[in-house]
PDB file of N, CA and C in Angstrom:
ATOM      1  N   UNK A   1      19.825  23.871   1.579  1.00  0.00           N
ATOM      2  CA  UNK A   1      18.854  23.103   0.826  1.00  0.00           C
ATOM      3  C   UNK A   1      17.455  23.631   1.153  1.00  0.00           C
ATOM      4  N   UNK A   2      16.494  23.734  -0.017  1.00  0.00           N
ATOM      5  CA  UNK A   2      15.179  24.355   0.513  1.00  0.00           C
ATOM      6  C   UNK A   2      14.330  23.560   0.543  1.00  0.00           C
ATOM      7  N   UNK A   3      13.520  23.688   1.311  1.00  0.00           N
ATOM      8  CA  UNK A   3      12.293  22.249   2.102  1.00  0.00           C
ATOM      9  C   UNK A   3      11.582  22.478   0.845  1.00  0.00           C
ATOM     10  N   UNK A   4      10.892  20.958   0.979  1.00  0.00           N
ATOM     11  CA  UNK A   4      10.268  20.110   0.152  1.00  0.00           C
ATOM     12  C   UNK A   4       8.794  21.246   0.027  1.00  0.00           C
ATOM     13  N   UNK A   5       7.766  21.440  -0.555  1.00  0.00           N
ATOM     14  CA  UNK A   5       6.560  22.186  -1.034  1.00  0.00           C
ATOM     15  C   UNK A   5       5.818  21.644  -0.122  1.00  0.00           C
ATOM     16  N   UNK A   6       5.500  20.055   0.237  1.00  0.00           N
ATOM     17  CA  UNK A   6       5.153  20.001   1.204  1.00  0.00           C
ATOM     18  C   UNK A   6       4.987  20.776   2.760  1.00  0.00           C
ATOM     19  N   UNK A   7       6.192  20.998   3.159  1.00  0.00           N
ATOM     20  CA  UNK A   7       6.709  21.784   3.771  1.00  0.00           C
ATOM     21  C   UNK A   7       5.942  23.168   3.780  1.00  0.00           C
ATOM     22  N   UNK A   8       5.947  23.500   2.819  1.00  0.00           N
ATOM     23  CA  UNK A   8       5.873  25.206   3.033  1.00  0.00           C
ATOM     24  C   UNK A   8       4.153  25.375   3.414  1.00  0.00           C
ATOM     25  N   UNK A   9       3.746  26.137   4.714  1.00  0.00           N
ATOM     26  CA  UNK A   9       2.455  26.908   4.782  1.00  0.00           C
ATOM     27  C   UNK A   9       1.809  27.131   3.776  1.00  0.00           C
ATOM     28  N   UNK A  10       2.622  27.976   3.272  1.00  0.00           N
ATOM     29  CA  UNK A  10       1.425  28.639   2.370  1.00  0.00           C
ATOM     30  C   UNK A  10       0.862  27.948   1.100  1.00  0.00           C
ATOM     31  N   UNK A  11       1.736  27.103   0.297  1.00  0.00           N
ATOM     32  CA  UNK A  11       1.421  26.127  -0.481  1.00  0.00           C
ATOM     33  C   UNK A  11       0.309  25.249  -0.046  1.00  0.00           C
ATOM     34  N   UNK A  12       0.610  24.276   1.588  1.00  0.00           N
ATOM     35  CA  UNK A  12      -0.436  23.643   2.059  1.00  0.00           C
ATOM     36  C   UNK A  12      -1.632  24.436   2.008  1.00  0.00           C
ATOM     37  N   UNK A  13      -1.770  25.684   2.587  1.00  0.00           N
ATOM     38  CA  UNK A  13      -2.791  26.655   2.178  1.00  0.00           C
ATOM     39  C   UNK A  13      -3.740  26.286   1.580  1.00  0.00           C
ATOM     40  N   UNK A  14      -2.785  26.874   0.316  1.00  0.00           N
ATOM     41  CA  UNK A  14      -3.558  26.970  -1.044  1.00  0.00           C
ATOM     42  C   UNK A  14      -3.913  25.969  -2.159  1.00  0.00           C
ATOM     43  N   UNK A  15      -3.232  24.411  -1.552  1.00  0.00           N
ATOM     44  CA  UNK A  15      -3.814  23.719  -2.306  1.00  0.00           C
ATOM     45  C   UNK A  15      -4.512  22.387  -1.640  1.00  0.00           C
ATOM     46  N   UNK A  16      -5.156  21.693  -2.354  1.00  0.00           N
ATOM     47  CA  UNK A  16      -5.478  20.921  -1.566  1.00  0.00           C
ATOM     48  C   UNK A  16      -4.885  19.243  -1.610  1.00  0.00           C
ATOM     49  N   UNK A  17      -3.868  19.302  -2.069  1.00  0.00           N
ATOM     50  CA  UNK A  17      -3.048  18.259  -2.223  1.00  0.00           C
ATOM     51  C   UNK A  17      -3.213  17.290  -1.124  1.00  0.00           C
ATOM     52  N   UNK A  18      -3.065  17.670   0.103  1.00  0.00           N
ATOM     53  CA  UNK A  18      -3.173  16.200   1.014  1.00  0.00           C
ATOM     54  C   UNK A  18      -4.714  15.841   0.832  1.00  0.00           C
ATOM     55  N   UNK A  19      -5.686  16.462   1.079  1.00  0.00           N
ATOM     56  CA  UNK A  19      -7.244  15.388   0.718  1.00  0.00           C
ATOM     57  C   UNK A  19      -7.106  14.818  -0.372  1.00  0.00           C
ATOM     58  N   UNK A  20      -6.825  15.319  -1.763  1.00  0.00           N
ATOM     59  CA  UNK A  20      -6.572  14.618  -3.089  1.00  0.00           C
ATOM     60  C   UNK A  20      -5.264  13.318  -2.324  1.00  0.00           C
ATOM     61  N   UNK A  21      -4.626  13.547  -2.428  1.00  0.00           N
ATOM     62  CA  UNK A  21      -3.752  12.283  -2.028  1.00  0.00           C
ATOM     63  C   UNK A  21      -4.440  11.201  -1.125  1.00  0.00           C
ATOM     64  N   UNK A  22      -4.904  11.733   0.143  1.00  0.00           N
ATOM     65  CA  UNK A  22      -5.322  11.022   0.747  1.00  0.00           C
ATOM     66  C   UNK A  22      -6.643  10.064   0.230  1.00  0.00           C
ATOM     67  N   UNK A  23      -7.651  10.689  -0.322  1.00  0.00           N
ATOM     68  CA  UNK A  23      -8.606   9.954  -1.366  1.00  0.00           C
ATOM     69  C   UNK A  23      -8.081   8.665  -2.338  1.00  0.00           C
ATOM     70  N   UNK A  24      -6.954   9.145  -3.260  1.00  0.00           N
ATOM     71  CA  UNK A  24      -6.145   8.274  -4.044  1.00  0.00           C
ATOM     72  C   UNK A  24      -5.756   7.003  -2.795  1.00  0.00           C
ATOM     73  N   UNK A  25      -5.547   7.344  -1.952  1.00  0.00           N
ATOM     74  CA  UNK A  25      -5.086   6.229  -1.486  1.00  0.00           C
ATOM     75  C   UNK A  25      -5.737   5.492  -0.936  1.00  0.00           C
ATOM     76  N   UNK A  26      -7.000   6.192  -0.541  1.00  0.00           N
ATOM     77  CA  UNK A  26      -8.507   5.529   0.144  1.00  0.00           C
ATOM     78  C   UNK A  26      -8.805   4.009  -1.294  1.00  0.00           C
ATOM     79  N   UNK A  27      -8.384   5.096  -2.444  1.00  0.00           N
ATOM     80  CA  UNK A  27      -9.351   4.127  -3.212  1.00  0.00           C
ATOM     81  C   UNK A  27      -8.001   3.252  -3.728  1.00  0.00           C
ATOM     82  N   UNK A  28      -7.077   3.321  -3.390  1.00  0.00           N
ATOM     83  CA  UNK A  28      -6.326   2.116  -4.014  1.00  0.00           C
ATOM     84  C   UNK A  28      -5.943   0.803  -2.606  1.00  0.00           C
ATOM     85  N   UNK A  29      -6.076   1.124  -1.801  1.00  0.00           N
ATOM     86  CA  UNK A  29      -5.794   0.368  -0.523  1.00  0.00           C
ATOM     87  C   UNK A  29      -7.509  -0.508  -0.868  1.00  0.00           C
ATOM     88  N   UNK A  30      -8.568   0.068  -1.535  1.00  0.00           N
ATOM     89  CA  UNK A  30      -9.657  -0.892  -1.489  1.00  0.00           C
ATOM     90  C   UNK A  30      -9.729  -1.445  -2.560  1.00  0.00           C
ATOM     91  N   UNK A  31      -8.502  -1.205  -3.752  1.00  0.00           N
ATOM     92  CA  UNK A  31      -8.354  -1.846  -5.044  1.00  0.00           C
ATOM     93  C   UNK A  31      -7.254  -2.926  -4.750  1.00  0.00           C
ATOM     94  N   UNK A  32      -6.001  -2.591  -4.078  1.00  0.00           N
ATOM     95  CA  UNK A  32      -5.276  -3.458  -3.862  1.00  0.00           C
ATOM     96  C   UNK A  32      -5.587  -4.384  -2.921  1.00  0.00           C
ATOM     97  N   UNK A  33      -5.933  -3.864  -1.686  1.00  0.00           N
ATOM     98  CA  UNK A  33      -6.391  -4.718  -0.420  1.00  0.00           C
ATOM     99  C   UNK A  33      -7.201  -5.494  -0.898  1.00  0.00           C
ATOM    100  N   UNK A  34      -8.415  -5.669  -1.816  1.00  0.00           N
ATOM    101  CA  UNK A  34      -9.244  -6.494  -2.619  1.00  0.00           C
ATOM    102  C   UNK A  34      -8.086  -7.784  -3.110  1.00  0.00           C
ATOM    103  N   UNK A  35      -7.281  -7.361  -3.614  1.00  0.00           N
ATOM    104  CA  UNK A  35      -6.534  -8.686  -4.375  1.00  0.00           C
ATOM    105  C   UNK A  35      -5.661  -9.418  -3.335  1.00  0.00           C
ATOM    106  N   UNK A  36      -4.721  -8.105  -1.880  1.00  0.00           N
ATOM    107  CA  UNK A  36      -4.497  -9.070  -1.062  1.00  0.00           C
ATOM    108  C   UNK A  36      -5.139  -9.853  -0.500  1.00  0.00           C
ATOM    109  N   UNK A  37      -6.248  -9.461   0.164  1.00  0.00           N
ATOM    110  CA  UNK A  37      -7.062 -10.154   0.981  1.00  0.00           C
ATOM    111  C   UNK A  37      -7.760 -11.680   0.045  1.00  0.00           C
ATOM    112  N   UNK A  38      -7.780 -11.377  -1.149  1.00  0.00           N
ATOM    113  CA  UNK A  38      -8.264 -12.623  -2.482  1.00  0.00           C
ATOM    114  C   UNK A  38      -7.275 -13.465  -2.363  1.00  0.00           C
ATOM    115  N   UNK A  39      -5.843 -13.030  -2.163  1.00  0.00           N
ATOM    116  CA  UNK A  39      -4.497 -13.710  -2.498  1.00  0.00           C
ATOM    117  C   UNK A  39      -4.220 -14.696  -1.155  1.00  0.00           C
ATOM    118  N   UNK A  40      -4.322 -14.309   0.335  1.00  0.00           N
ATOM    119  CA  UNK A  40      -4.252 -14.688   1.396  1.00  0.00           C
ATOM    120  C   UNK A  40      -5.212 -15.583   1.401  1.00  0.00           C
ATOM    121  N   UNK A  41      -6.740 -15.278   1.034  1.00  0.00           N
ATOM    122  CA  UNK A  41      -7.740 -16.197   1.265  1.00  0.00           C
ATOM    123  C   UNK A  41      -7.511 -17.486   0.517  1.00  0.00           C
ATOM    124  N   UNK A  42      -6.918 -17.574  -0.857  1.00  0.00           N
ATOM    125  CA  UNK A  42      -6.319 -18.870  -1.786  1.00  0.00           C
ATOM    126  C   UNK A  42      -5.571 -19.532  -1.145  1.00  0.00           C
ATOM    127  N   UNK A  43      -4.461 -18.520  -0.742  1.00  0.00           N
ATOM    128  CA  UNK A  43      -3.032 -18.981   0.379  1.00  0.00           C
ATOM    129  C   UNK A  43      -3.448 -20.029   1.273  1.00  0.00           C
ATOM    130  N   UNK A  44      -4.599 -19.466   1.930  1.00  0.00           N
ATOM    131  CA  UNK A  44      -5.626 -20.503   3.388  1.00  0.00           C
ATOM    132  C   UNK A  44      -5.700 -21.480   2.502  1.00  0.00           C
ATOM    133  N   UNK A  45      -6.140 -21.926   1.524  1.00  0.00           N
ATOM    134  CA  UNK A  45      -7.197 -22.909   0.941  1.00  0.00           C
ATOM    135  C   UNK A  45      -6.229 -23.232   0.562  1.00  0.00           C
ATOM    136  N   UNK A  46      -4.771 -23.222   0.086  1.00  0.00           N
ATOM    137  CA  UNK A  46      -4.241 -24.302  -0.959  1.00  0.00           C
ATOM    138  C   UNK A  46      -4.438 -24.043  -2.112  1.00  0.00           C
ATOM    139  N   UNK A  47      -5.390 -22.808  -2.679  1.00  0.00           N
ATOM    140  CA  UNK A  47      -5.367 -22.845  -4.210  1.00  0.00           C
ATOM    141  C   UNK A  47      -4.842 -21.775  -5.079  1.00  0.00           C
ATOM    142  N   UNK A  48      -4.212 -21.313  -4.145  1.00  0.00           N
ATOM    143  CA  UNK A  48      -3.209 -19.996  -4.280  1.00  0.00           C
ATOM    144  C   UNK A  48      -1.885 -20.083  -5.968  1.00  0.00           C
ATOM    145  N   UNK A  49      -2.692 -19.505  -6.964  1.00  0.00           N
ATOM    146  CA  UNK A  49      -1.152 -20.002  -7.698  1.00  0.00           C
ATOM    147  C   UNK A  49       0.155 -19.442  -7.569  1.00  0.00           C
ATOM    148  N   UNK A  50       0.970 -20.095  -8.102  1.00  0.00           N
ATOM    149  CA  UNK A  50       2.589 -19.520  -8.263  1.00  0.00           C
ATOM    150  C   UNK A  50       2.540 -17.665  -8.930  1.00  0.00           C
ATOM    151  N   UNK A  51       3.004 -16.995  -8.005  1.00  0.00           N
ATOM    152  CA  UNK A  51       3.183 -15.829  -8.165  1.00  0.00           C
ATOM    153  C   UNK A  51       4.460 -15.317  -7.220  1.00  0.00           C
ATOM    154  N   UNK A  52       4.626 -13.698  -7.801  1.00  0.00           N
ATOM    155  CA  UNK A  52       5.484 -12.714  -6.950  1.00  0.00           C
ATOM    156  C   UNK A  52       4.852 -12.553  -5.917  1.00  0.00           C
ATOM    157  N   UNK A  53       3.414 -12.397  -6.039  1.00  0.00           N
ATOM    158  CA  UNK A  53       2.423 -11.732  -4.738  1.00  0.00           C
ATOM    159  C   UNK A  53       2.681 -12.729  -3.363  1.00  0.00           C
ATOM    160  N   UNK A  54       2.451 -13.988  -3.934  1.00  0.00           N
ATOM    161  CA  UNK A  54       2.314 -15.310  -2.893  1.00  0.00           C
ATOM    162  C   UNK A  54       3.736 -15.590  -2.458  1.00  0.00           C
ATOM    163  N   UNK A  55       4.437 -15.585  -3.146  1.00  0.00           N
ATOM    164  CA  UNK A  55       6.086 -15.492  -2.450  1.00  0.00           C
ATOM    165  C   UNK A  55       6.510 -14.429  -1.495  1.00  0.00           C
ATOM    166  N   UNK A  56       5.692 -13.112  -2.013  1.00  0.00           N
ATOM    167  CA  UNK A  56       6.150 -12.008  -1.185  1.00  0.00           C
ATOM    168  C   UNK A  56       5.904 -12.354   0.349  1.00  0.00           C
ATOM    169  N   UNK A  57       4.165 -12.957   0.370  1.00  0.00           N
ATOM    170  CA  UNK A  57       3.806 -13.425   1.310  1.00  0.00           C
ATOM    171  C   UNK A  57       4.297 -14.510   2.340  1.00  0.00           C
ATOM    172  N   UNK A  58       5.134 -15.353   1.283  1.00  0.00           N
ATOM    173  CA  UNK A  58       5.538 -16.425   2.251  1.00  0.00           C
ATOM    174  C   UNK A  58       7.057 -16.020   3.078  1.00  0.00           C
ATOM    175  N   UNK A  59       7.536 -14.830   2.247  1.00  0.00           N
ATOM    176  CA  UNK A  59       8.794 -14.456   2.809  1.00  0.00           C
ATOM    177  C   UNK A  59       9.248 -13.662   4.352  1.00  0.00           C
ATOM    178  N   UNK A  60       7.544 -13.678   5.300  1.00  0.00           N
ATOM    179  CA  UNK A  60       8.186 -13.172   6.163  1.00  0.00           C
ATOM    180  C   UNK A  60       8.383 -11.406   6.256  1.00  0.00           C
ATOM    181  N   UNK A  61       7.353 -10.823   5.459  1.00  0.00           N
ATOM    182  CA  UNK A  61       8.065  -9.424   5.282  1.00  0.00           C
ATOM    183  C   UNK A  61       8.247  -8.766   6.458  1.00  0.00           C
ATOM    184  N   UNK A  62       6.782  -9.082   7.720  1.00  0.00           N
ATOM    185  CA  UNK A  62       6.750  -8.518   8.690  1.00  0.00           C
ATOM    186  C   UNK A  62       8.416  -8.556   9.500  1.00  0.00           C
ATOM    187  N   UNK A  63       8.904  -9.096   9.190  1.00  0.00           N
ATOM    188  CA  UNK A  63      10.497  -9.320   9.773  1.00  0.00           C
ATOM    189  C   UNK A  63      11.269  -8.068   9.161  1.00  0.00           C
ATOM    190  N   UNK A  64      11.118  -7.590   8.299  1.00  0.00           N
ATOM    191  CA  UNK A  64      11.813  -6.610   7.519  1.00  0.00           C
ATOM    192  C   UNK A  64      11.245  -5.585   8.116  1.00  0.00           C
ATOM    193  N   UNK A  65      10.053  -5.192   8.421  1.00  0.00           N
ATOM    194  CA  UNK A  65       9.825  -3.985   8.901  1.00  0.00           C
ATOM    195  C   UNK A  65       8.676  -3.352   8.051  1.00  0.00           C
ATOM    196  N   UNK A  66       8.021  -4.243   6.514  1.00  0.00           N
ATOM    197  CA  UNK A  66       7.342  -3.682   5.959  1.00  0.00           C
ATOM    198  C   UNK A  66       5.953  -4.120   6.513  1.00  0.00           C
ATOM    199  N   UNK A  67       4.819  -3.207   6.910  1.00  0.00           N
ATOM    200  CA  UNK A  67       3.435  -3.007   7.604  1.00  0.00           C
ATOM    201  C   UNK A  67       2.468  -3.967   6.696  1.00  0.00           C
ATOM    202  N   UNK A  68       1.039  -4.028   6.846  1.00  0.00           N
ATOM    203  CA  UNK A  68       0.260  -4.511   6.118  1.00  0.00           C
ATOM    204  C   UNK A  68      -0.043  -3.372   4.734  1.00  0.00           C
ATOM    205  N   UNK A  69      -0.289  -2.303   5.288  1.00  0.00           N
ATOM    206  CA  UNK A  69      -0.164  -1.744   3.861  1.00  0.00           C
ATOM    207  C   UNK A  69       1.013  -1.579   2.516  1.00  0.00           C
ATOM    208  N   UNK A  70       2.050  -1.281   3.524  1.00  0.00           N
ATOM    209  CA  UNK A  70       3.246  -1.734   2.349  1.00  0.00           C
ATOM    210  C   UNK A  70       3.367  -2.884   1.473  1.00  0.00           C
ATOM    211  N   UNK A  71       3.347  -3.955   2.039  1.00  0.00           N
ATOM    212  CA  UNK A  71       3.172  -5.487   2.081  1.00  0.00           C
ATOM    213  C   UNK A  71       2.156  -5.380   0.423  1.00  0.00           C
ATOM    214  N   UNK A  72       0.389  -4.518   1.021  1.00  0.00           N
ATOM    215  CA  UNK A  72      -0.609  -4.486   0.025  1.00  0.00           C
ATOM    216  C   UNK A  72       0.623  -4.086  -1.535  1.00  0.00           C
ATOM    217  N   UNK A  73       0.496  -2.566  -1.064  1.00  0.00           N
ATOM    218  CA  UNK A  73       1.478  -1.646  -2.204  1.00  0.00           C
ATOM    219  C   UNK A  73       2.327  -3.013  -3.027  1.00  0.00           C
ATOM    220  N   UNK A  74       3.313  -3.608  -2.266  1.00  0.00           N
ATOM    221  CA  UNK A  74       4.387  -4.329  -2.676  1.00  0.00           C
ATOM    222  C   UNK A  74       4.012  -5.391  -3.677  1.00  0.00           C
ATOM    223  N   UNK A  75       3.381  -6.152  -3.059  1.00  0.00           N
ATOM    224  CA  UNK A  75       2.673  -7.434  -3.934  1.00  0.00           C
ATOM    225  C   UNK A  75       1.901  -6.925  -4.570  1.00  0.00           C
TER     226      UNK A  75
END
């Protein structure tokens, strides 16, 4: 089986794929993290509505093994 492009030197090289990725994710962790951190803060207060996001939350994920950023991603 031949390794992933990732993988290969010379590809990493020549492109610049991990800063581009890494950027994308700069700016979506401050797009998503915006709505978790909005979603948790309702959660506190009681005015949290019925959602997937707020269930995800009440389920405990940290038990599963998924991090705060996954958690973000997920909900």
């Amino acid at each position: 089986m031949f390794p992933s492009l990732a993988e290969w030197k010379l590809f990493n090289y020549l492109s610049d794929w991990k800063t581009v990725g890494a950027d994308i994710q700069r700016k979506d962790e401050e797009v998503y993290g915006g709505f978790w951190r909005s979603l948790k803060k309702q959660m506190d207060a009681g005015t949290a509505p019925h959602s997937w996001g707020k269930a995800f939350v009440l389920s405990n994920y940290e038990a599963s093994g998924v991090d705060e950023l996954g958690a973000i991603y997920a909900a």
